[in-house]
C-alpha atoms as a PDB file:
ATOM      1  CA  UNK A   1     239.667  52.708 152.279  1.00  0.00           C
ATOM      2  CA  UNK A   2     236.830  55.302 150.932  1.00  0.00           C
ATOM      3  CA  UNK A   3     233.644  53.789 150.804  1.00  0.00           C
ATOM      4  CA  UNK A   4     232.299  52.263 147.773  1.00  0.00           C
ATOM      5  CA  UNK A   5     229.167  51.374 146.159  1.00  0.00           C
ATOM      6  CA  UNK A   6     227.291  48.168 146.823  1.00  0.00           C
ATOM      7  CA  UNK A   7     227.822  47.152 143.054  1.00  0.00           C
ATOM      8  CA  UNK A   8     232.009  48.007 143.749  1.00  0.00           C
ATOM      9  CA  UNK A   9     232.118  45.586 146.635  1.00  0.00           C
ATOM     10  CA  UNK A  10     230.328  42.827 145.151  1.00  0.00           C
ATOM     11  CA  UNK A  11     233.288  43.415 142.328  1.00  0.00           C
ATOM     12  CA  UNK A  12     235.733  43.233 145.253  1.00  0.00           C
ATOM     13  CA  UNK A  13     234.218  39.972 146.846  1.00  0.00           C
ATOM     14  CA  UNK A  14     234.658  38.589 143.258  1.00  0.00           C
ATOM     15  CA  UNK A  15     238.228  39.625 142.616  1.00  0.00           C
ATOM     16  CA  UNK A  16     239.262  37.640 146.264  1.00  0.00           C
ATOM     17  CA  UNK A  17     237.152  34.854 145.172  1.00  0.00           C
ATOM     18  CA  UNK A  18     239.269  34.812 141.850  1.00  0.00           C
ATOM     19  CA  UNK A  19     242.521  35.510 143.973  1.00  0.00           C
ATOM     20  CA  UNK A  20     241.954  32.070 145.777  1.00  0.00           C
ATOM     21  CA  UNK A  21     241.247  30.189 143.111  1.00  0.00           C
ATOM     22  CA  UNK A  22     244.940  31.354 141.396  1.00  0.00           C
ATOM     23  CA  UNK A  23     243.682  33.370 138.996  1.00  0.00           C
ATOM     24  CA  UNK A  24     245.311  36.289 140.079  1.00  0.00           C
ATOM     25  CA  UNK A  25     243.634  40.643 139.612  1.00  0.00           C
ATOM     26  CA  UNK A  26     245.723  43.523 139.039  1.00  0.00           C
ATOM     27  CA  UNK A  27     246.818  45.743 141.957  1.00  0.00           C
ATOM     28  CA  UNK A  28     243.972  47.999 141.920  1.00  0.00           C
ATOM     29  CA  UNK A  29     240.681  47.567 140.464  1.00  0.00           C
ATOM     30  CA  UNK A  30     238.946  50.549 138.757  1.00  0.00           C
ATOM     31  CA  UNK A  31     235.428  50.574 138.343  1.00  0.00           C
ATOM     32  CA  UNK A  32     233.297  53.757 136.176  1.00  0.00           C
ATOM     33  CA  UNK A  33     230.010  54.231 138.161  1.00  0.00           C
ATOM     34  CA  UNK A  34     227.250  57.024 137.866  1.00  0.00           C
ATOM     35  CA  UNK A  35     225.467  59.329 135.038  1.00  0.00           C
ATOM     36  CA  UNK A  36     228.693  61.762 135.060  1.00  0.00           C
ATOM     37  CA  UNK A  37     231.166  58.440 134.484  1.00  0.00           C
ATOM     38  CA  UNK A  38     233.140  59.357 137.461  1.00  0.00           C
ATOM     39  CA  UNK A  39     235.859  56.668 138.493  1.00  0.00           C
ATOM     40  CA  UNK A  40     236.992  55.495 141.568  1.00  0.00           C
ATOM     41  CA  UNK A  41     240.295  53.547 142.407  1.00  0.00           C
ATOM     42  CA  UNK A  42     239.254  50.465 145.013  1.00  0.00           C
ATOM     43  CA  UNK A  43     243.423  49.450 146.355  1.00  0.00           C
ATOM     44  CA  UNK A  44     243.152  45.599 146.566  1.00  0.00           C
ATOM     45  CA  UNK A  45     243.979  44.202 149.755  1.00  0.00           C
ATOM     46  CA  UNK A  46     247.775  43.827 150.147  1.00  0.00           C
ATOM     47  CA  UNK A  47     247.421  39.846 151.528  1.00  0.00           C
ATOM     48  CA  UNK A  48     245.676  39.463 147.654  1.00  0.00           C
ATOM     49  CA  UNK A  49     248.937  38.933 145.935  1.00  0.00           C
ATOM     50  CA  UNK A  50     248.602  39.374 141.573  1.00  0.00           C
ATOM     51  CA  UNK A  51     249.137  35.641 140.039  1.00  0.00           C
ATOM     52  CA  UNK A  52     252.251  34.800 138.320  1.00  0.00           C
ATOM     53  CA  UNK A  53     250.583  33.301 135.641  1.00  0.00           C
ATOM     54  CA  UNK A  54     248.230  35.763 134.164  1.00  0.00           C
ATOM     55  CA  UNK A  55     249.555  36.755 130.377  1.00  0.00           C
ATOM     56  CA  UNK A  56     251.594  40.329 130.352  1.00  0.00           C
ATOM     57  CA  UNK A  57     249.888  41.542 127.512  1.00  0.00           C
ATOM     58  CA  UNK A  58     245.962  39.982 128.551  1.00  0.00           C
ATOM     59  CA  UNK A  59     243.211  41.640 126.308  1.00  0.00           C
ATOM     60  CA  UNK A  60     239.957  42.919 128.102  1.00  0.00           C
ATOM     61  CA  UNK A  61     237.165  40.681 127.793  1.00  0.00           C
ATOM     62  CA  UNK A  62     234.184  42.972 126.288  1.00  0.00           C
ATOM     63  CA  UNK A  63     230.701  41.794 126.136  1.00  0.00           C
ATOM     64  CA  UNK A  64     228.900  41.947 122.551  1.00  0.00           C
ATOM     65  CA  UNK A  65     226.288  45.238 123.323  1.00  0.00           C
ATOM     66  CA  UNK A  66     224.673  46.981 120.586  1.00  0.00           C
ATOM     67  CA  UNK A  67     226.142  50.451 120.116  1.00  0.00           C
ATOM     68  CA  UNK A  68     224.179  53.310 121.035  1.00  0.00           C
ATOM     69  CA  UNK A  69     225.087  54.952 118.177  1.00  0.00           C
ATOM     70  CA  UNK A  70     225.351  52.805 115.748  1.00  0.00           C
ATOM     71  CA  UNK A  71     228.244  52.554 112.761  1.00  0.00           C
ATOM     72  CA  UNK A  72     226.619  53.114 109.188  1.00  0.00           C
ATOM     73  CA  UNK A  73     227.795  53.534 105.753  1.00  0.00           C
ATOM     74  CA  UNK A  74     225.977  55.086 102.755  1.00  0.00           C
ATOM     75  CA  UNK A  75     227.684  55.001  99.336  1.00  0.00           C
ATOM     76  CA  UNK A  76     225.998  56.623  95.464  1.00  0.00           C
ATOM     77  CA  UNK A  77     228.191  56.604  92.283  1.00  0.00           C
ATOM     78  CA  UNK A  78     227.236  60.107  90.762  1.00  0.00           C
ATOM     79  CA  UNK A  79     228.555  59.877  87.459  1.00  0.00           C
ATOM     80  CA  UNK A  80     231.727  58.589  87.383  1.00  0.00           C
ATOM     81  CA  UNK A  81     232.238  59.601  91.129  1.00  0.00           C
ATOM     82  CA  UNK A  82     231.543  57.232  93.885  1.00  0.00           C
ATOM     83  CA  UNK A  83     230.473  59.234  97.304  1.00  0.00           C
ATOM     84  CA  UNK A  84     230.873  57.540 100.883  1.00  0.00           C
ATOM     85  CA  UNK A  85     229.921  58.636 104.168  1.00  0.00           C
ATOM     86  CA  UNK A  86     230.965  56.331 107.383  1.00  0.00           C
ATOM     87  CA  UNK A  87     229.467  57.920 110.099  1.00  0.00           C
ATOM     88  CA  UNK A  88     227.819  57.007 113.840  1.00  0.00           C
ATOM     89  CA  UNK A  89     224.287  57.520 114.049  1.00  0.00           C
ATOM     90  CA  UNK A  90     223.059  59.096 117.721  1.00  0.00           C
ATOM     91  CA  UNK A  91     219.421  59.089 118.018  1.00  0.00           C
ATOM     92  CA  UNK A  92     217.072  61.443 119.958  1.00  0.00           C
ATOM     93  CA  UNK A  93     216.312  59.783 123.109  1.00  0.00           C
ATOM     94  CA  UNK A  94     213.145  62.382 123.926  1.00  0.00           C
ATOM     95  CA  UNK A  95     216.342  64.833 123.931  1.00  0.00           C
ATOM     96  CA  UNK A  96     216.453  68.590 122.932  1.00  0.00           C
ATOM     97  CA  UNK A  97     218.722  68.073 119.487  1.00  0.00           C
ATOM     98  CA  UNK A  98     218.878  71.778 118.086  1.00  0.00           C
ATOM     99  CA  UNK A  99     220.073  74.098 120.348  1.00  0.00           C
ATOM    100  CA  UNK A 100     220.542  71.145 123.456  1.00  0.00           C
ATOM    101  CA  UNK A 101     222.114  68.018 122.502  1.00  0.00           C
ATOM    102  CA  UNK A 102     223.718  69.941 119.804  1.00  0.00           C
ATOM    103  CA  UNK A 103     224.270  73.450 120.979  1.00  0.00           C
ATOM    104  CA  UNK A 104     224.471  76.576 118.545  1.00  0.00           C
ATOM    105  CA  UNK A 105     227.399  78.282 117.988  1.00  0.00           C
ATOM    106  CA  UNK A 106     229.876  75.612 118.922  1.00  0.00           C
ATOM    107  CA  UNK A 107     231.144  73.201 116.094  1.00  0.00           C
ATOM    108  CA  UNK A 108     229.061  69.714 115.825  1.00  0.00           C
ATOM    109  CA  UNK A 109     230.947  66.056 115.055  1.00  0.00           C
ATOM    110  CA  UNK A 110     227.969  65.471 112.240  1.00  0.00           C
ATOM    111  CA  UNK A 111     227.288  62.226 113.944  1.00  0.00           C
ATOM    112  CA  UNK A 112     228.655  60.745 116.767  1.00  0.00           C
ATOM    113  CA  UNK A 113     231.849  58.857 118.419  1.00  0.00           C
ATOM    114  CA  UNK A 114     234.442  59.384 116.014  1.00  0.00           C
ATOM    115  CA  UNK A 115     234.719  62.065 113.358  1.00  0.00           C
ATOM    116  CA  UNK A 116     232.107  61.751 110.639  1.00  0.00           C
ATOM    117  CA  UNK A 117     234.225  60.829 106.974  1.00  0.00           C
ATOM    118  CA  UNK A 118     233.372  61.392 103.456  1.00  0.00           C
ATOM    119  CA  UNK A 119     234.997  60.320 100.744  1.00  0.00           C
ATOM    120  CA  UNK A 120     235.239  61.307  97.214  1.00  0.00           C
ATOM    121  CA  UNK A 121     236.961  59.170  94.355  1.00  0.00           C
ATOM    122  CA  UNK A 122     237.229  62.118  91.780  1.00  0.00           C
ATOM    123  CA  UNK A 123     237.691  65.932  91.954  1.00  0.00           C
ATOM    124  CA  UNK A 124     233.954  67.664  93.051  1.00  0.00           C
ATOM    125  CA  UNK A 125     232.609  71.099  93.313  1.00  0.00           C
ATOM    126  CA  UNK A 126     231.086  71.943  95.891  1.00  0.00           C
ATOM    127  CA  UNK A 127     228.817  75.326  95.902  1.00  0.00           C
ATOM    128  CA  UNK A 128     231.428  76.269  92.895  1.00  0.00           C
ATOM    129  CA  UNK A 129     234.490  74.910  95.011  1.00  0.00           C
ATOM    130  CA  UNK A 130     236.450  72.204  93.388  1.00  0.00           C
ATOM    131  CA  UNK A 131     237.698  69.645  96.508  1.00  0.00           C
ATOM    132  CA  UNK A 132     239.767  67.610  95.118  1.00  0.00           C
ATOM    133  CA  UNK A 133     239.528  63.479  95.693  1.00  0.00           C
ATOM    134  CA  UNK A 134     240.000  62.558  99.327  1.00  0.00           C
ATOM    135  CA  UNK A 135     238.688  61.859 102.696  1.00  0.00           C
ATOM    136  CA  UNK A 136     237.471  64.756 104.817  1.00  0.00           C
ATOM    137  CA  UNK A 137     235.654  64.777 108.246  1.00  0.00           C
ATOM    138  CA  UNK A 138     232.865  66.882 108.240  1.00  0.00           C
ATOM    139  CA  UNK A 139     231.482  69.066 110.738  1.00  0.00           C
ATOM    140  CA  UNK A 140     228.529  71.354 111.228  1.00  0.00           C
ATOM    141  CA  UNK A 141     228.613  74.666 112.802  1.00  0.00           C
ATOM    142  CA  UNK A 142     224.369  75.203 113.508  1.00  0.00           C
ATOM    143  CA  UNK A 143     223.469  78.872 114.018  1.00  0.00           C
ATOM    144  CA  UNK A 144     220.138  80.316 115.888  1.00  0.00           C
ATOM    145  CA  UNK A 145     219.062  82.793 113.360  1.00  0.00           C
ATOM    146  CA  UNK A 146     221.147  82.912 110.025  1.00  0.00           C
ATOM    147  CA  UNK A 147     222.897  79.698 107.791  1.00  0.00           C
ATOM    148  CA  UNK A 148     224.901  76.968 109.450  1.00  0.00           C
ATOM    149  CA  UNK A 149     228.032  76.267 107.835  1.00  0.00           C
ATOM    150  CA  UNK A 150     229.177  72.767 106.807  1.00  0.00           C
ATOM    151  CA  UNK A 151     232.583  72.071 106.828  1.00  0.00           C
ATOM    152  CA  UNK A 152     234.881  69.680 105.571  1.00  0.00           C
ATOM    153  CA  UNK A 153     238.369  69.306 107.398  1.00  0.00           C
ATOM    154  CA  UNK A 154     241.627  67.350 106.537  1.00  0.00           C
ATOM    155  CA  UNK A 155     241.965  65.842 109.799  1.00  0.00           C
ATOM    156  CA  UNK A 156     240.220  62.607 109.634  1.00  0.00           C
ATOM    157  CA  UNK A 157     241.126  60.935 112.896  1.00  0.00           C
ATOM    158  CA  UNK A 158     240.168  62.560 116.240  1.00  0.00           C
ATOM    159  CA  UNK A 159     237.192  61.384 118.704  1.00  0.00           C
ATOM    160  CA  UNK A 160     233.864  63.988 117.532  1.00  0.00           C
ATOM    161  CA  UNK A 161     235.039  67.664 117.855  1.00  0.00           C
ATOM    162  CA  UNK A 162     238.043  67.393 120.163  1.00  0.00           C
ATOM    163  CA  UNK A 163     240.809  68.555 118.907  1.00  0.00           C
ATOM    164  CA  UNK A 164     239.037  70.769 116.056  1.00  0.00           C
ATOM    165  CA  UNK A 165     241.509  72.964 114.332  1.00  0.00           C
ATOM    166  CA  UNK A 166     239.638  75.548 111.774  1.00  0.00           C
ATOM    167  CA  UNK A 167     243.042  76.049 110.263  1.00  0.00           C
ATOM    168  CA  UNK A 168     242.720  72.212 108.871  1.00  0.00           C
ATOM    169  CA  UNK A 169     239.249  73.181 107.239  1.00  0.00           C
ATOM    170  CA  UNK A 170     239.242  72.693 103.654  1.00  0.00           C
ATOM    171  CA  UNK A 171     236.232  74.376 103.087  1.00  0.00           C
ATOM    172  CA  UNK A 172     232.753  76.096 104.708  1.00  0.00           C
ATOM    173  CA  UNK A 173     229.834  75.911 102.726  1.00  0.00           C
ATOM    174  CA  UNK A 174     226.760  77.844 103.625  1.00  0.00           C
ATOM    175  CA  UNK A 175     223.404  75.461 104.005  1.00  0.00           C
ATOM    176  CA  UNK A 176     220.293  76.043 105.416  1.00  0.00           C
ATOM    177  CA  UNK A 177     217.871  74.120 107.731  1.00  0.00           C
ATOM    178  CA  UNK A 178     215.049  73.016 106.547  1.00  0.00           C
ATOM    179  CA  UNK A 179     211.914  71.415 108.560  1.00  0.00           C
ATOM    180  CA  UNK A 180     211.330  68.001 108.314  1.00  0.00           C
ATOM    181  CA  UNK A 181     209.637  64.987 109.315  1.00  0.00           C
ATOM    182  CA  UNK A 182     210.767  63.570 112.899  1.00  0.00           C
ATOM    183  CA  UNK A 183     213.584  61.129 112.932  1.00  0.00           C
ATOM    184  CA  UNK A 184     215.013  59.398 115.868  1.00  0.00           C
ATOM    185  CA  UNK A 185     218.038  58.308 114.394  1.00  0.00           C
ATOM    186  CA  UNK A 186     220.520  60.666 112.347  1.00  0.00           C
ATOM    187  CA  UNK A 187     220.707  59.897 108.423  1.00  0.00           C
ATOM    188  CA  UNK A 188     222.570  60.837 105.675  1.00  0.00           C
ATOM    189  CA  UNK A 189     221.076  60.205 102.446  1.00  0.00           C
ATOM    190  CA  UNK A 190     221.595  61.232  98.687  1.00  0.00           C
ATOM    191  CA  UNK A 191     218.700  62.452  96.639  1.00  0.00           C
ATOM    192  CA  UNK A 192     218.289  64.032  92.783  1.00  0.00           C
ATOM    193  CA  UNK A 193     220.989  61.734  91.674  1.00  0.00           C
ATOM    194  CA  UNK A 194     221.872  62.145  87.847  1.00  0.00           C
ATOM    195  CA  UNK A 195     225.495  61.689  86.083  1.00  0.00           C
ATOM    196  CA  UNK A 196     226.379  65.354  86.648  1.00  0.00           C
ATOM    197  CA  UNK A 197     225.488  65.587  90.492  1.00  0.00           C
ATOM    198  CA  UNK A 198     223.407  64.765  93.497  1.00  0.00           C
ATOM    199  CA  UNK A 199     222.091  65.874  96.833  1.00  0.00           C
ATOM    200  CA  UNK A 200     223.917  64.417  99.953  1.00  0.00           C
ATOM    201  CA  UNK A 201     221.537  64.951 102.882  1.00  0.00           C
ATOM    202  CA  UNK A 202     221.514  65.318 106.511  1.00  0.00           C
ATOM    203  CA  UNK A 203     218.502  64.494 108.297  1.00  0.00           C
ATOM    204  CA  UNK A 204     218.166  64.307 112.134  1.00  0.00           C
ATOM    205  CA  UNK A 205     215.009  65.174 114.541  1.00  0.00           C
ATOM    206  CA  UNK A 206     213.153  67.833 112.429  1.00  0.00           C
ATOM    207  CA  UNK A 207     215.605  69.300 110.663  1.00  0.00           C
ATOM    208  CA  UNK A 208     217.550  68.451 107.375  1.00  0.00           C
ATOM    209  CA  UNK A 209     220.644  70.176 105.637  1.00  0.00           C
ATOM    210  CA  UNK A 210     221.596  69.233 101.916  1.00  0.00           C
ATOM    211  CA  UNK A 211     224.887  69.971 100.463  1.00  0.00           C
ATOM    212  CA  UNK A 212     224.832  69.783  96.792  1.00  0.00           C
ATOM    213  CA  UNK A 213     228.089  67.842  95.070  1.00  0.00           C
ATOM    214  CA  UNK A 214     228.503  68.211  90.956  1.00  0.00           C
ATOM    215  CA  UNK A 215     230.737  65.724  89.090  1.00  0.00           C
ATOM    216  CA  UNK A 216     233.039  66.943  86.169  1.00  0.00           C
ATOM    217  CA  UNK A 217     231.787  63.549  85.121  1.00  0.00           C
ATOM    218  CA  UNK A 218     231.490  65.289  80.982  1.00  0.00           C
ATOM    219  CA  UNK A 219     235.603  65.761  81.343  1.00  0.00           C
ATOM    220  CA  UNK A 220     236.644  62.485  82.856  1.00  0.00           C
ATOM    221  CA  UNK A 221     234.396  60.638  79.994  1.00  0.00           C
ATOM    222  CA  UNK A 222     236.366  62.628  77.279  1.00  0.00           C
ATOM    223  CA  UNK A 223     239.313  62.299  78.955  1.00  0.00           C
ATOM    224  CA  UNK A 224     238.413  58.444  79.362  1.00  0.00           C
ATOM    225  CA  UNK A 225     237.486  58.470  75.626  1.00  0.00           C
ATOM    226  CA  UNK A 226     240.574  59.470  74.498  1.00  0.00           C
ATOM    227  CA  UNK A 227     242.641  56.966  76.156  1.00  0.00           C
ATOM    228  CA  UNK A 228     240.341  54.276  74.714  1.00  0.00           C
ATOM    229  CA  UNK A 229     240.740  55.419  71.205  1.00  0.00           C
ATOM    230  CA  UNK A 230     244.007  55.826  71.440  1.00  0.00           C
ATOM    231  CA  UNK A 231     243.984  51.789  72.000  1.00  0.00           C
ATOM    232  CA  UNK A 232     241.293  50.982  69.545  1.00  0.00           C
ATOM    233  CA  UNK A 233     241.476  53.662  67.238  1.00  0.00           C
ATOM    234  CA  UNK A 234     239.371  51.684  64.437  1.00  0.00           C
ATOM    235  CA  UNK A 235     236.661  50.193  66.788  1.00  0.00           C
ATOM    236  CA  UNK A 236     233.709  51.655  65.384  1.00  0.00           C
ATOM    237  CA  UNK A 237     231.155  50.830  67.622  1.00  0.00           C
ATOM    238  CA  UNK A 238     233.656  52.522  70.224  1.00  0.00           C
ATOM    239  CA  UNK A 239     233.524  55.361  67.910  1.00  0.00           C
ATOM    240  CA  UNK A 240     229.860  55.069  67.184  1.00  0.00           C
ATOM    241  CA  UNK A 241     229.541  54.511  70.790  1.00  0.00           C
ATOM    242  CA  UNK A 242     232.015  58.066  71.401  1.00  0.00           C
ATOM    243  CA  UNK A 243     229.747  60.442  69.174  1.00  0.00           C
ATOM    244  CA  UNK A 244     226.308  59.193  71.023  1.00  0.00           C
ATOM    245  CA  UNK A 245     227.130  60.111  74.060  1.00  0.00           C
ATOM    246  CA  UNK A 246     228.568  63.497  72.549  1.00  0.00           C
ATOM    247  CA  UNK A 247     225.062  63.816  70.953  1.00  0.00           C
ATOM    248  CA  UNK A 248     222.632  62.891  73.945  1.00  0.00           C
ATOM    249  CA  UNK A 249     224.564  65.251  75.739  1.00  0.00           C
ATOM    250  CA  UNK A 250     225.286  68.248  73.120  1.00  0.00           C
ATOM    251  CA  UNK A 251     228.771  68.391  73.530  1.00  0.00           C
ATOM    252  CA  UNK A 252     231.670  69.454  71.191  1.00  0.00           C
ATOM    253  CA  UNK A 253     229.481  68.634  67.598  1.00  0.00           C
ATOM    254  CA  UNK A 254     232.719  68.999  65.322  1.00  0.00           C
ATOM    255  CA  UNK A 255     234.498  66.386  68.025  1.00  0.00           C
ATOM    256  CA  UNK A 256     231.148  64.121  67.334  1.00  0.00           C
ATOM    257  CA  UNK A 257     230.998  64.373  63.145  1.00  0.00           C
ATOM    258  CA  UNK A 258     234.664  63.314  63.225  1.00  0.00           C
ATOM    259  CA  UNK A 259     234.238  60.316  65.297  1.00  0.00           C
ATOM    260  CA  UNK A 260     230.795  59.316  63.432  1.00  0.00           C
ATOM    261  CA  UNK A 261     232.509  59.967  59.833  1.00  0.00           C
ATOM    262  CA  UNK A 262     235.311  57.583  61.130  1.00  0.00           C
ATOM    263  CA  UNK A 263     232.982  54.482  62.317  1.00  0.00           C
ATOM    264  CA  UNK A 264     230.918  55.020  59.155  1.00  0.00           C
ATOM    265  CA  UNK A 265     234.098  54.386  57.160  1.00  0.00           C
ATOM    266  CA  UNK A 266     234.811  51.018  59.154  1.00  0.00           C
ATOM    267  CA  UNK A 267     231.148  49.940  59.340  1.00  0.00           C
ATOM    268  CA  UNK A 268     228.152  51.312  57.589  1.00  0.00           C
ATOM    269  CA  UNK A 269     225.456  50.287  59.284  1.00  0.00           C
ATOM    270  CA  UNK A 270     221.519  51.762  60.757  1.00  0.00           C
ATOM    271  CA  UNK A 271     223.164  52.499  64.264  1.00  0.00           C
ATOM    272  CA  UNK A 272     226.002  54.971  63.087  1.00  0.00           C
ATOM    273  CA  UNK A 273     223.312  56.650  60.401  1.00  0.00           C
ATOM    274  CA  UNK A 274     220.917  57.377  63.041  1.00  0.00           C
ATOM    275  CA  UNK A 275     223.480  58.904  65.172  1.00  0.00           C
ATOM    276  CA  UNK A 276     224.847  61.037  62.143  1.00  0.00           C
ATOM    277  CA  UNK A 277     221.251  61.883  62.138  1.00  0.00           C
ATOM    278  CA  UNK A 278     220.535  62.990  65.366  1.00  0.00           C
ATOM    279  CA  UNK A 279     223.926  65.178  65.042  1.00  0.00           C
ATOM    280  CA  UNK A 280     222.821  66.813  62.001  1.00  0.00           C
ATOM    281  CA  UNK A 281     219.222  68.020  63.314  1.00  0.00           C
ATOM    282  CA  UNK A 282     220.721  68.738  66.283  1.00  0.00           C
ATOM    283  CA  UNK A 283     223.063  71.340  64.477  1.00  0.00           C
ATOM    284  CA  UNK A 284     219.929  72.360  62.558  1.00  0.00           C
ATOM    285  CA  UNK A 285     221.070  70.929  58.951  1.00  0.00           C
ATOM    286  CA  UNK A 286     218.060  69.135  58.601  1.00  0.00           C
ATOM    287  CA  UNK A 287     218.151  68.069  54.943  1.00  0.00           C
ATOM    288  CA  UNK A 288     221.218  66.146  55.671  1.00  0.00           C
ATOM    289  CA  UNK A 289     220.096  64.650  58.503  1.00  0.00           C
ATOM    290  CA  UNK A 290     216.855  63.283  56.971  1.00  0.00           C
ATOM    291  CA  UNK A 291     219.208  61.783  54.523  1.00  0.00           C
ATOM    292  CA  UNK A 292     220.948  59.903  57.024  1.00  0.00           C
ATOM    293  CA  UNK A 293     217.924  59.140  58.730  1.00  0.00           C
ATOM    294  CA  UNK A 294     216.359  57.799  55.869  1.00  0.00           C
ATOM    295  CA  UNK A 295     219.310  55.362  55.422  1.00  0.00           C
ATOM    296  CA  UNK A 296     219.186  54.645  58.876  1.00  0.00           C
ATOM    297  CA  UNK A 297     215.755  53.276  58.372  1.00  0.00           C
ATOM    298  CA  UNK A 298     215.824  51.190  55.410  1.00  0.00           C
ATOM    299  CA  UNK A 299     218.949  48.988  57.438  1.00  0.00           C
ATOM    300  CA  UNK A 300     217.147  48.841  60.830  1.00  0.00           C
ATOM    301  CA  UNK A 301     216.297  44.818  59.528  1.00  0.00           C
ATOM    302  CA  UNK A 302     219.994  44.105  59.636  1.00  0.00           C
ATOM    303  CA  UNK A 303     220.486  46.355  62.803  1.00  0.00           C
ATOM    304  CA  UNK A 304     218.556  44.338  65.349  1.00  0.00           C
ATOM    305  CA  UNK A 305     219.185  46.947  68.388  1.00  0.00           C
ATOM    306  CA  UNK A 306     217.585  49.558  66.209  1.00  0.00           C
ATOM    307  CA  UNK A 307     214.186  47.877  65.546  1.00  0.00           C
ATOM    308  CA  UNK A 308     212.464  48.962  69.161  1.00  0.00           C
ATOM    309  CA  UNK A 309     213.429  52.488  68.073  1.00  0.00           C
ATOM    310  CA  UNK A 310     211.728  52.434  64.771  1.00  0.00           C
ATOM    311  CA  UNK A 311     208.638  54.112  65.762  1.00  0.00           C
ATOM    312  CA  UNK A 312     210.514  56.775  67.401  1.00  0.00           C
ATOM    313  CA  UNK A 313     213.221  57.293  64.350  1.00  0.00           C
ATOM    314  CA  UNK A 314     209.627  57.645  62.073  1.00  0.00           C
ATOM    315  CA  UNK A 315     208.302  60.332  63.962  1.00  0.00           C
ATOM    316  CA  UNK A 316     211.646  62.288  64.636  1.00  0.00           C
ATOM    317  CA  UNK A 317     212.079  61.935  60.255  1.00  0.00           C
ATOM    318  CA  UNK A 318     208.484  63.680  60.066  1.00  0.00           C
ATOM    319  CA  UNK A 319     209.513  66.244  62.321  1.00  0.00           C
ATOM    320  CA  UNK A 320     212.681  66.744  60.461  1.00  0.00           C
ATOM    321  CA  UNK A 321     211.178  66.903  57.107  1.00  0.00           C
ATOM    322  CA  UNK A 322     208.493  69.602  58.424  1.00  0.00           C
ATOM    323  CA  UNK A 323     211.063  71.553  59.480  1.00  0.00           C
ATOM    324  CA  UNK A 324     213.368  71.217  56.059  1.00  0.00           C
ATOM    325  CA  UNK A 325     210.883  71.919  53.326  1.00  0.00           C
END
């Protein structure tokens, strides 16, 4: 028998100890020893005969460690788009990251343990890219003296980088590194978040990548518009409601007057005025849209939701009539 470690035979003495009390051990014991994980193959002794009554299919029995990576999740709605990443989070360990740990040239996991996933529940564009809605590993390919290169790939379920195929990738977007404050444990957070995009970031040791992701989130609210209207076609706060957001966000201004003409003639009241307003002095017809604005005023006391916006509606009226006469 080769010779085994002290911690292997106290395993062994165990396993006979076991054997005599009926419990029964498998025909040979294997045991992972050392800082390279080698394994060695200990034969039981062929007097130590396996139990008859240990279950075929037994499950392993595994202690409950902490990870040394541990499993994370960080989800952001960007618009009407909801953004996941499910990653493993290595830490530095007084390690070399860039260039060491993580070595340049050679194509990175972007975490740790099993492939790092993102996850997008609407159509993005990335750098100018549309990716369509999904899951996607991502990788990182870290360069010495130019851009790395983030990538996302369609296969989603292999262990870190083995098994990489670059024919799988779905796209390679260019980012660059940029210093940062030390952090032992990798991160991926989002950053500049508004209803057209974000900032998904990347931060590990001193270093931090950011890929920017936009939102077509102005088509999938038209397109989600329609389909209401279609249902409710004389709601007019829905219509009301249809034009503001067409006006806050100066989009399609014939689209807007026909919706706001519409819920006036269901419900004239100081909301749909003021937006009429806004549209009008937006579209630079000012003596129309002090007007409307004047209108809007005099029924703010039977508009209740109006009344904190008074002052405001004053002031944009004065501005209005400056520039009309």
């Amino acid at each position: 028998m080769a010779t085994c470690s002290p911690l292997i035979a106290l395993h062994m003495l165990k396993d006979r100890f076991l054997a005599r009390l009926g419990l029964g051990i498998s025909l040979a014991v294997f045991y992972t020893y050392g800082a390279l994980g080698q394994t060695v193959s200990v034969p039981t002794p062929a007097s130590i005969t396996p139990s008859t009554n240990a279950p075929e299919n037994a499950q392993p029995v595994l202690l409950p460690l902490p990870q040394a990576s541990p499993h994370a999740l960080v989800s952001q709605n960007i618009g009407l788009t909801e953004v996941v990443v499910d990653y493993h989070a290595p830490s530095v360990r007084n390690r070399t990251v860039w260039g060491g740990l993580v070595p340049y040239e050679q194509v990175w996991r972007a975490g740790a343990n099993e492939n790092t996933i993102i996850r997008f529940s609407t159509p993005v564009v990335l750098r100018g890219q549309t990716v369509v809605a999904g899951q996607y590993s991502i990788y990182v390919l870290p360069h010495a003296d130019r851009e790395w290169e983030l990538i996302l790939n369609r296969v989603i379920n292999h262990w870190g980088s083995e098994g990489y195929d670059a024919n799988a990738d779905v796209i390679r977007i260019p980012v660059m590194p940029e210093t940062a404050p030390f952090h032992e444990t990798l991160l991926y957070w989002f950053s500049d978040v508004q209803p057209t995009g974000a900032h998904l970031n990347l931060t590990w040791e001193k270093r931090t990548i950011v890929l920017p992701i936009e939102t077509e989130v102005h088509k999938q609210v038209l397109s989600g518009i329609e389909q209401v209207l279609q249902q409710k076609p004389n709601d007019w706060q829905l219509l009301a409601q249809a034009a503001d957001y067409l006006v806050q966000n100066n989009l399609q201004p014939e689209r807007a007057l026909t919706y706001i003409n519409e819920s006036l003639k269901l419900q004239d009241v100081a909301t749909n005025n003021w937006i009429k307003a806004r549209l009008l002095a937006q579209q630079q017809d000012f003596g129309t849209a002090i007007v409307y604005a004047r209108k809007a005023i005099k029924l703010v006391d039977k508009d209740e939701t109006l009344k904190p916006q008074l002052p405001s509606m004053r002031i944009a009226l004065t501005e209005w009539q400056a520039k009309a006469y």
